[in-house]
N, C-alpha and C. Protein backbone atom coordinates (compact mmCIF):
# COMPACT_ATOMS: atom_id res chain seq x y z
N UNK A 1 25.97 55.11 -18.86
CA UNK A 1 24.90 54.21 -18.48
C UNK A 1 25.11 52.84 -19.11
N UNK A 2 25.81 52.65 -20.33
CA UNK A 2 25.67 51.40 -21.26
C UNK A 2 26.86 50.80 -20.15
N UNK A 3 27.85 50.78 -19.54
CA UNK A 3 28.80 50.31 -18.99
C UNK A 3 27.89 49.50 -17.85
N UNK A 4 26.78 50.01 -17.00
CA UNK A 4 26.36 49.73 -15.92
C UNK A 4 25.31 48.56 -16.59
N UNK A 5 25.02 48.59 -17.71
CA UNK A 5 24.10 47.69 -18.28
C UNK A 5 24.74 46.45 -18.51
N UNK A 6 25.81 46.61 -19.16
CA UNK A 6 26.39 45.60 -19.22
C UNK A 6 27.04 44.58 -18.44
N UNK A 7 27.76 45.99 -17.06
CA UNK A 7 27.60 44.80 -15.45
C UNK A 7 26.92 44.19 -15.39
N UNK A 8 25.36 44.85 -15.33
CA UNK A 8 24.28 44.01 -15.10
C UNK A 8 24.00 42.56 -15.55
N UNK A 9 24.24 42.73 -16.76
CA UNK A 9 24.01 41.65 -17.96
C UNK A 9 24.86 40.76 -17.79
N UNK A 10 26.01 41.01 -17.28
CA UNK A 10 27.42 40.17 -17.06
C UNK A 10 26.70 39.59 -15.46
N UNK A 11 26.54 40.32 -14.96
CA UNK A 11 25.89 39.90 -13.37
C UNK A 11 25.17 38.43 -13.46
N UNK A 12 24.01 38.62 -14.37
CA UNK A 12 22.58 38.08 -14.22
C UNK A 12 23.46 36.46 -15.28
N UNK A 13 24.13 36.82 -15.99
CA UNK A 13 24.77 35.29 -16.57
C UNK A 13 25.74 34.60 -15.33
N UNK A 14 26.11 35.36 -15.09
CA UNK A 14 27.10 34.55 -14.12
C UNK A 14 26.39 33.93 -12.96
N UNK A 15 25.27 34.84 -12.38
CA UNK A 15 24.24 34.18 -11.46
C UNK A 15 23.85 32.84 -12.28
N UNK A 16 22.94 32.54 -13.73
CA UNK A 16 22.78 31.68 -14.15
C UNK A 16 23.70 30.48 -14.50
N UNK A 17 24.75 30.89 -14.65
CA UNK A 17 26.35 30.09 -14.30
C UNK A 17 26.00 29.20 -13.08
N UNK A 18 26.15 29.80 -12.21
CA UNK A 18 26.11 29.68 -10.51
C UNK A 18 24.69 28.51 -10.63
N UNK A 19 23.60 29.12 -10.73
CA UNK A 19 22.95 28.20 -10.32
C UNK A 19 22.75 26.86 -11.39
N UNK A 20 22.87 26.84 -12.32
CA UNK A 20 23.15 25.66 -13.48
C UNK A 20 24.03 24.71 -12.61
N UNK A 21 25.44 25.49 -12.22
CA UNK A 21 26.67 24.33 -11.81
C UNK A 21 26.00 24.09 -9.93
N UNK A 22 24.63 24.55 -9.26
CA UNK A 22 24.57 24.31 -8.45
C UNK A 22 23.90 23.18 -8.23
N UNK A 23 22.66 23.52 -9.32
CA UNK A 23 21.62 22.40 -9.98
C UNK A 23 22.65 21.15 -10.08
N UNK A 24 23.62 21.19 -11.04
CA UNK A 24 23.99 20.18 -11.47
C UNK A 24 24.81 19.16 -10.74
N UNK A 25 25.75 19.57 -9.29
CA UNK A 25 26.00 19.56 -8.32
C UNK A 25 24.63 18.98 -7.25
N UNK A 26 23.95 19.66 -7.09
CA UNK A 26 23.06 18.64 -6.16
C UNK A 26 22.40 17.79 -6.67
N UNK A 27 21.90 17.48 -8.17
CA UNK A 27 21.34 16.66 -8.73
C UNK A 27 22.12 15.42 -8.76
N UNK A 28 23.48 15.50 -9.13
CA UNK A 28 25.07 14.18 -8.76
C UNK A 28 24.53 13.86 -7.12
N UNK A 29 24.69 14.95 -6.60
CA UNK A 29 24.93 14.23 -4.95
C UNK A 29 23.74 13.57 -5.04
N UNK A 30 22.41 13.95 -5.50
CA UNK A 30 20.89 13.08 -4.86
C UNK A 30 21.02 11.56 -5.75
N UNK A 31 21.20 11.51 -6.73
CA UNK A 31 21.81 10.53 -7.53
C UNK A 31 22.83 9.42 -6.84
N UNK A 32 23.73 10.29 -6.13
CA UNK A 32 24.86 9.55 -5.67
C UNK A 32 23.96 9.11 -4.33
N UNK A 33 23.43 9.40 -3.19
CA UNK A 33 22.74 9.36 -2.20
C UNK A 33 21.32 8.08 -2.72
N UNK A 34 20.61 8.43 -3.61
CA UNK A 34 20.12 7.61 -4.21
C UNK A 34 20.44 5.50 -4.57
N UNK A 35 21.67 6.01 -5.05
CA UNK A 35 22.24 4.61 -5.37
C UNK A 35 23.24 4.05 -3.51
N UNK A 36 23.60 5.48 -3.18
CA UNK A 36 23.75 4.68 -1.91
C UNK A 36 22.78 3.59 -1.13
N UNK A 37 21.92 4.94 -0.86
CA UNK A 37 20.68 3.99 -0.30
C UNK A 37 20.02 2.82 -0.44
N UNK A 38 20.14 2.72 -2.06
CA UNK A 38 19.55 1.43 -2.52
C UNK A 38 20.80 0.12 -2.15
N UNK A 39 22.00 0.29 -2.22
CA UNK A 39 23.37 -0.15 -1.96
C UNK A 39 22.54 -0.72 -0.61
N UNK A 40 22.34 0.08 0.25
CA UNK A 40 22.08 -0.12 1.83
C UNK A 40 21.12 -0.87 1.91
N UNK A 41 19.94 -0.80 1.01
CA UNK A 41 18.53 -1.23 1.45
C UNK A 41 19.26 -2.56 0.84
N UNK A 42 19.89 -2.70 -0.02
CA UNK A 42 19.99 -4.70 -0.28
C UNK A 42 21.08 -5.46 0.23
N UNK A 43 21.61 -4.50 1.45
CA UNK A 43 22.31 -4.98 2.76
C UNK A 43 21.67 -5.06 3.37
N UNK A 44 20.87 -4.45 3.85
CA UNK A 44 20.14 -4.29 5.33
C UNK A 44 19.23 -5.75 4.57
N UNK A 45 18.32 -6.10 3.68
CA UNK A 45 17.82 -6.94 3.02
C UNK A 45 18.42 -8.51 3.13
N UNK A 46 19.83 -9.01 3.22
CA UNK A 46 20.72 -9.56 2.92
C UNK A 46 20.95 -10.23 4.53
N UNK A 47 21.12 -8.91 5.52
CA UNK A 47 20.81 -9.32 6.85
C UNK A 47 20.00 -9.74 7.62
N UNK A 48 19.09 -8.78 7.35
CA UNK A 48 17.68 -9.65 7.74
C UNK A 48 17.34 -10.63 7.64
N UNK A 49 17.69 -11.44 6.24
CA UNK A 49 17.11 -12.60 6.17
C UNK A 49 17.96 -13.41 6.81
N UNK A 50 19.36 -13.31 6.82
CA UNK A 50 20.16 -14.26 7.55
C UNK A 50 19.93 -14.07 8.89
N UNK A 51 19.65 -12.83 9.69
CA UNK A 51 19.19 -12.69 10.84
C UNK A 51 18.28 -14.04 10.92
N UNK A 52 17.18 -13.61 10.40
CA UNK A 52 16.00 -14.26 10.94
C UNK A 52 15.97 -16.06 10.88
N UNK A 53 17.06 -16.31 9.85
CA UNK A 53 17.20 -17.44 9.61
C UNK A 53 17.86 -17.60 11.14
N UNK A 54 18.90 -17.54 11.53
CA UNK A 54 19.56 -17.47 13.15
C UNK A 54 18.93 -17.47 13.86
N UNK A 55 17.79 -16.46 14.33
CA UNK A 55 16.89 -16.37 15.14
C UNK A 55 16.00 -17.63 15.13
N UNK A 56 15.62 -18.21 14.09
CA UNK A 56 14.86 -18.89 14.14
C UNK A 56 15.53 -20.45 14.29
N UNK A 57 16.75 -20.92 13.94
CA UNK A 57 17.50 -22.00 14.50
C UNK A 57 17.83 -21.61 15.98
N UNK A 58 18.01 -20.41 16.50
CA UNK A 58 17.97 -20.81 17.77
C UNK A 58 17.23 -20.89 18.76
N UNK A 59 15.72 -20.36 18.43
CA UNK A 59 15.01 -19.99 18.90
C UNK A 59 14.87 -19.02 19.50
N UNK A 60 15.91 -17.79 19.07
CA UNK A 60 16.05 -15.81 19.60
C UNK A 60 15.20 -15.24 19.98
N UNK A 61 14.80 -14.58 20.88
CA UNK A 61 14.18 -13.24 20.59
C UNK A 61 15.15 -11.87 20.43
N UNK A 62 16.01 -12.01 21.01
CA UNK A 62 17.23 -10.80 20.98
C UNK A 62 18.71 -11.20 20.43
N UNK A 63 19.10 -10.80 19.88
CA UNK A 63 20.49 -11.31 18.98
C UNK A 63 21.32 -9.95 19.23
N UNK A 64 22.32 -10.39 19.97
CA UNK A 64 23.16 -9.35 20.62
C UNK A 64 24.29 -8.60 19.79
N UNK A 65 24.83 -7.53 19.78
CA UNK A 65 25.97 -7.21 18.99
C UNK A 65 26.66 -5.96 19.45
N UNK A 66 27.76 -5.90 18.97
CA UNK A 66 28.87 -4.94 19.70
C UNK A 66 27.84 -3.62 20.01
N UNK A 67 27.14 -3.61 19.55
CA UNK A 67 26.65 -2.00 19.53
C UNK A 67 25.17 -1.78 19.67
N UNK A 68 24.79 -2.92 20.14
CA UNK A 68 23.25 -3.02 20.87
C UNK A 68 22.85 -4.27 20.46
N UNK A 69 21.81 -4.41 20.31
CA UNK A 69 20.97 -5.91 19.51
C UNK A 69 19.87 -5.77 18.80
N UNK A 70 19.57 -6.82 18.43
CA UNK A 70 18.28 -7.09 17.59
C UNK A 70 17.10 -7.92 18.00
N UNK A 71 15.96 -7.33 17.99
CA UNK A 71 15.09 -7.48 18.63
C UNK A 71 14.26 -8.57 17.54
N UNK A 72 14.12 -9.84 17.55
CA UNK A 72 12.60 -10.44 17.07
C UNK A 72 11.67 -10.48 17.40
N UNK A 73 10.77 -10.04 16.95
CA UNK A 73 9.14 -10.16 16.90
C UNK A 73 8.50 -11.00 16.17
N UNK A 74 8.25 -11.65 17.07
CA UNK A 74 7.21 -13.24 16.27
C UNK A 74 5.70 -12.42 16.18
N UNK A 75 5.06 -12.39 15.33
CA UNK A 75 3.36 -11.90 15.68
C UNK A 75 2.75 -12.87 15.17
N UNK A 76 1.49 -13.89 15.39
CA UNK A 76 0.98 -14.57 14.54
C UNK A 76 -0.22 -13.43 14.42
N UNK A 77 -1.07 -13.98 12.88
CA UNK A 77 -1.87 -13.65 12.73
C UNK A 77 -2.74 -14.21 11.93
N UNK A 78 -3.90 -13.88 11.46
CA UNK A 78 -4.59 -14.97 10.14
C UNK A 78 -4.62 -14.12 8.67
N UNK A 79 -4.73 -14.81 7.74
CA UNK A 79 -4.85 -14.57 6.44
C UNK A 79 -6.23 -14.38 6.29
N UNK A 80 -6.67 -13.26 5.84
CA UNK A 80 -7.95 -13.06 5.77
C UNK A 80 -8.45 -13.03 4.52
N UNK A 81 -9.89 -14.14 3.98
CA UNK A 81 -9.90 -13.42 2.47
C UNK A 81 -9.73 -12.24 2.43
N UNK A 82 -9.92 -12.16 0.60
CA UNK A 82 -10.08 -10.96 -0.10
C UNK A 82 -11.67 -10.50 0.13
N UNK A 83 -11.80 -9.29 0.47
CA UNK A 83 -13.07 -8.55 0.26
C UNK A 83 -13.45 -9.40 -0.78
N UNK A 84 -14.69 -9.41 -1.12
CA UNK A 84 -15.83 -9.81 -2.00
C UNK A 84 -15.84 -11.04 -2.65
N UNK A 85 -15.39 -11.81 -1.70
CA UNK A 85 -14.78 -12.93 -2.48
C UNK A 85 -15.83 -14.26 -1.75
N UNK A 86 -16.33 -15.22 -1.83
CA UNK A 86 -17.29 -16.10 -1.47
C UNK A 86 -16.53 -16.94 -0.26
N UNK A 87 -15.16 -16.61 -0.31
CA UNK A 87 -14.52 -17.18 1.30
C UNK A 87 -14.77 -15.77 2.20
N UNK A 88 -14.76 -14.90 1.98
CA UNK A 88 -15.11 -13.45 2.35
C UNK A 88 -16.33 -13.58 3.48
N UNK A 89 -17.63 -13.61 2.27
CA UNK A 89 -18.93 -14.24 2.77
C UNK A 89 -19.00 -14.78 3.61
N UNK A 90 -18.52 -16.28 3.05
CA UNK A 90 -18.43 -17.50 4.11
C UNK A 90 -18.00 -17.08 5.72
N UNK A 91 -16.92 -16.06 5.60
CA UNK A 91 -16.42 -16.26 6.80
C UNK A 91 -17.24 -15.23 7.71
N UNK A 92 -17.67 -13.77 7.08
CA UNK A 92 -18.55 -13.26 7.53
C UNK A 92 -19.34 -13.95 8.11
N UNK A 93 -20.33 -14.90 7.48
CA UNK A 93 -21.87 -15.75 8.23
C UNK A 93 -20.93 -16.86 9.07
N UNK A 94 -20.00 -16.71 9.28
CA UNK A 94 -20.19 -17.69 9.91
C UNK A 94 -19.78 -16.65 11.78
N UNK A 95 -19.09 -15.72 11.59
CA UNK A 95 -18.75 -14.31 12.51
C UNK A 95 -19.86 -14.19 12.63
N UNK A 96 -21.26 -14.07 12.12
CA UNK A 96 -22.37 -13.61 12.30
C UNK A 96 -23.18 -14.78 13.06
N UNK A 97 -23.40 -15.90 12.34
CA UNK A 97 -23.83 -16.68 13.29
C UNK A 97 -23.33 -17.18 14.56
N UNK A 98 -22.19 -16.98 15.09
CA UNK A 98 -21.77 -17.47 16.05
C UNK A 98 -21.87 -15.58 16.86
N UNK A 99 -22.80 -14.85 16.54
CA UNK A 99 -22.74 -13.19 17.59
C UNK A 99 -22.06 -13.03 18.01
N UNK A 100 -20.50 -13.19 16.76
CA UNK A 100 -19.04 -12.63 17.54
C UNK A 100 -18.79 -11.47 16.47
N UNK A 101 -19.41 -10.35 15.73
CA UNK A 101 -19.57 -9.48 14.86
C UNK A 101 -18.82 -8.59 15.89
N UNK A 102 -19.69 -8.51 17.10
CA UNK A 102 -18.96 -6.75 17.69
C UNK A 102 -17.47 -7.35 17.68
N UNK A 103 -16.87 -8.37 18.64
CA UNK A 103 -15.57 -8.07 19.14
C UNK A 103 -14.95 -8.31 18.05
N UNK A 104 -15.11 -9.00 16.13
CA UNK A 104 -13.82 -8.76 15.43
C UNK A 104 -14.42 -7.69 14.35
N UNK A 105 -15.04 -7.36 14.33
CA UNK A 105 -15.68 -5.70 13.21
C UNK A 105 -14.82 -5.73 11.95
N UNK A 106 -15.65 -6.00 11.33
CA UNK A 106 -15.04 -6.09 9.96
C UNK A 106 -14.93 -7.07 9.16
N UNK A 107 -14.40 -7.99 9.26
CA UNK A 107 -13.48 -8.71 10.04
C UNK A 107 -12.37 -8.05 10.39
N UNK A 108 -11.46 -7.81 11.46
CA UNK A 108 -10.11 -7.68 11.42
C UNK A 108 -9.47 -8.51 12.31
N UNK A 109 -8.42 -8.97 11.46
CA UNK A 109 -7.36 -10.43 11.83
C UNK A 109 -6.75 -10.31 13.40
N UNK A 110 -6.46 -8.93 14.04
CA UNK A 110 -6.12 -9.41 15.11
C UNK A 110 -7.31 -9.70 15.86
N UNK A 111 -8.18 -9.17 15.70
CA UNK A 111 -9.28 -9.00 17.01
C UNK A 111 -10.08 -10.47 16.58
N UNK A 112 -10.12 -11.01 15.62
CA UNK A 112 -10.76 -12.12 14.84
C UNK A 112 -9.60 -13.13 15.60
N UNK A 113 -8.30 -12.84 15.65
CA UNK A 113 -7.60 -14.32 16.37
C UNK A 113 -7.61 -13.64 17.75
N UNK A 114 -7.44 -12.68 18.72
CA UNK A 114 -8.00 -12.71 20.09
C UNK A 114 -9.24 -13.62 20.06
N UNK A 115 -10.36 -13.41 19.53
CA UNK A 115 -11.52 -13.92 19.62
C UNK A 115 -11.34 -15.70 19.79
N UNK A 116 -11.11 -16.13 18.38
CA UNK A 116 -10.24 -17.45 18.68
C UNK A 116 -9.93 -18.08 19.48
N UNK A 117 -8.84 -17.20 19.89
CA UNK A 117 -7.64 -17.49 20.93
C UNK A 117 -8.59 -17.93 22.38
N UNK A 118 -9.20 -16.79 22.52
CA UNK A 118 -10.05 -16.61 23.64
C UNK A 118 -11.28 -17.42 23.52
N UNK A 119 -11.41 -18.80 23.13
CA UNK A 119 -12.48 -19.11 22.90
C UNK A 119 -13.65 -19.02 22.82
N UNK A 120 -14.45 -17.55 22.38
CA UNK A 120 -15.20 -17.11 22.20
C UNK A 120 -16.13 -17.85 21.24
N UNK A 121 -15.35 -18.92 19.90
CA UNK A 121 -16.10 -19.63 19.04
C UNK A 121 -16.22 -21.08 19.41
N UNK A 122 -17.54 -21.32 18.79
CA UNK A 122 -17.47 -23.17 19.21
C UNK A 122 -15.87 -23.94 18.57
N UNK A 123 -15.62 -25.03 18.07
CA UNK A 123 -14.90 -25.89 17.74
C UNK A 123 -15.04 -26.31 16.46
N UNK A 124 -16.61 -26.16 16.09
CA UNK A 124 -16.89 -26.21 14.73
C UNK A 124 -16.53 -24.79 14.12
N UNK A 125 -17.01 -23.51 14.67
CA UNK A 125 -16.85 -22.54 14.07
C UNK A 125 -15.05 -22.29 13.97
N UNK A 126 -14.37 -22.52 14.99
CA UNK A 126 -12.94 -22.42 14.82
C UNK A 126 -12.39 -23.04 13.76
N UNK A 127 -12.92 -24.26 13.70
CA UNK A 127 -12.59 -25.03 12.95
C UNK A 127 -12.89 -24.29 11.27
N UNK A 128 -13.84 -23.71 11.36
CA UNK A 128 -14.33 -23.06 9.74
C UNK A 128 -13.86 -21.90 10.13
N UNK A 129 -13.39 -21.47 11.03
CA UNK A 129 -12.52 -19.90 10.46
C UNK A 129 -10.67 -20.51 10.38
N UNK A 130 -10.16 -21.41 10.70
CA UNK A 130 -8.82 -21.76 10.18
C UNK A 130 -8.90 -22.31 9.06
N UNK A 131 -9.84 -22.77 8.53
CA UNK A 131 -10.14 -23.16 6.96
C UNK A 131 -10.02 -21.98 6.20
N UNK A 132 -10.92 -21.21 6.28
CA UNK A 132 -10.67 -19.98 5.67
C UNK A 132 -9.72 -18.57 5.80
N UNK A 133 -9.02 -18.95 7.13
CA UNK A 133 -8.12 -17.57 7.50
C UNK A 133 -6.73 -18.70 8.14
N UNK A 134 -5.73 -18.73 7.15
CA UNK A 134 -4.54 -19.68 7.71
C UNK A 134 -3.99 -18.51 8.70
N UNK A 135 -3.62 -19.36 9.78
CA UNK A 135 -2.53 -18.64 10.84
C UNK A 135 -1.21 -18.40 10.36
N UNK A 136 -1.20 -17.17 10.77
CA UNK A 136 0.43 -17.14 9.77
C UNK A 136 1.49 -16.79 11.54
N UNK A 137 2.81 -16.92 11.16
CA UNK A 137 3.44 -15.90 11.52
C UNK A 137 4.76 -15.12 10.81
N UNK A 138 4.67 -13.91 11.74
CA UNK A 138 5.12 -12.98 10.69
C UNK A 138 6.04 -12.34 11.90
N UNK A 139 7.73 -12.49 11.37
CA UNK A 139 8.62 -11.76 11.52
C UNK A 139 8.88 -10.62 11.84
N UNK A 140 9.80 -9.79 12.93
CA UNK A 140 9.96 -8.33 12.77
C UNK A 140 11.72 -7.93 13.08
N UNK A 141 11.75 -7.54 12.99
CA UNK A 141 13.17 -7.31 13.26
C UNK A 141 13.16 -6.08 14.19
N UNK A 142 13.71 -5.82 14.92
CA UNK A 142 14.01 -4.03 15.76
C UNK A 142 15.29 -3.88 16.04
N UNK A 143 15.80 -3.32 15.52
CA UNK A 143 17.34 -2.62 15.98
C UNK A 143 17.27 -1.69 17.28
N UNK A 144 17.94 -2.35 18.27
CA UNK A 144 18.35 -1.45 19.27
C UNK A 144 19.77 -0.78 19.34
N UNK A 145 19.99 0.58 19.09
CA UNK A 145 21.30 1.01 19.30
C UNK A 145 21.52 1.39 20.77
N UNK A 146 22.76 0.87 20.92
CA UNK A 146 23.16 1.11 22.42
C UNK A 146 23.45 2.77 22.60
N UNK A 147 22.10 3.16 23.46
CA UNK A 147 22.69 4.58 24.20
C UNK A 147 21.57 5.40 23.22
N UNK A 148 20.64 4.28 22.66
CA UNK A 148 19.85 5.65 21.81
C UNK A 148 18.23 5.32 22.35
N UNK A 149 17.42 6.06 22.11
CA UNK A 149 16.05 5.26 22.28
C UNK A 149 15.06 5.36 21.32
């Protein structure tokens, strides 16, 4: 019986062998995968911005390349105060006095510049919501690979 115990015992280390050098083995690769990625994210980072710089001297929306293109997305939108803040307020009463509350709720910036857009506010009130909410626009990039969707 002591012979079969000792297989055993010999068994159950070598399993712990095994999984130590397996542990230690995938913990390198996630590590290694890890620093790849980050490698990638401050390429992909690196491009983008020169992308967009291009796009925007030529006036792009699509920037073509061997293996599909790149899609720009211009979105404007507004800068909205901060919650609780007395430009906050301000801009609330002034959404309120002009009974444009339902169509931007909340405030929220897109439905607040549809509203805008759509002249829904006087000239004075437009005028006091670009004071308080600058129009921005804001960049997107989309990668199209050719043959994928």
């Amino acid at each position: 019986m002591t012979p079969h115990l000792d297989r055993i015992k010999d068994l159950g280390r070598q399993v712990a062998e095994a999984v130590a050098t397996a542990r230690e083995s995938l913990a390198a690769r996630y590590l290694e995968a890890v620093s790849a990625a980050n490698a990638w994210e401050r390429t992909r980072e690196a491009c983008r911005d020169a992308l967009m710089e291009l796009a925007a001297a030529e006036q792009a929306e699509r920037l073509e390349a061997a293996g599909g293109w790149v899609e720009v997305k211009r979105i404007r939108t507004l800068s909205l105060p901060e919650a609780g803040t007395p430009q906050r307020e301000e801009l609330c009463a002034t959404i309120t006095r002009a009974g444009r509350w339902p169509e931007v709720a909340s405030p929220n910036a897109a439905r607040l510049l549809k509203a805008v857009d759509g002249g829904l506010f006087s000239p004075q009130e437009t005028g006091e919501i670009a004071r308080l909410c600058p129009t921005q626009t804001v960049c997107r990039l989309v990668g199209h690979v050719a043959g994928q969707q």
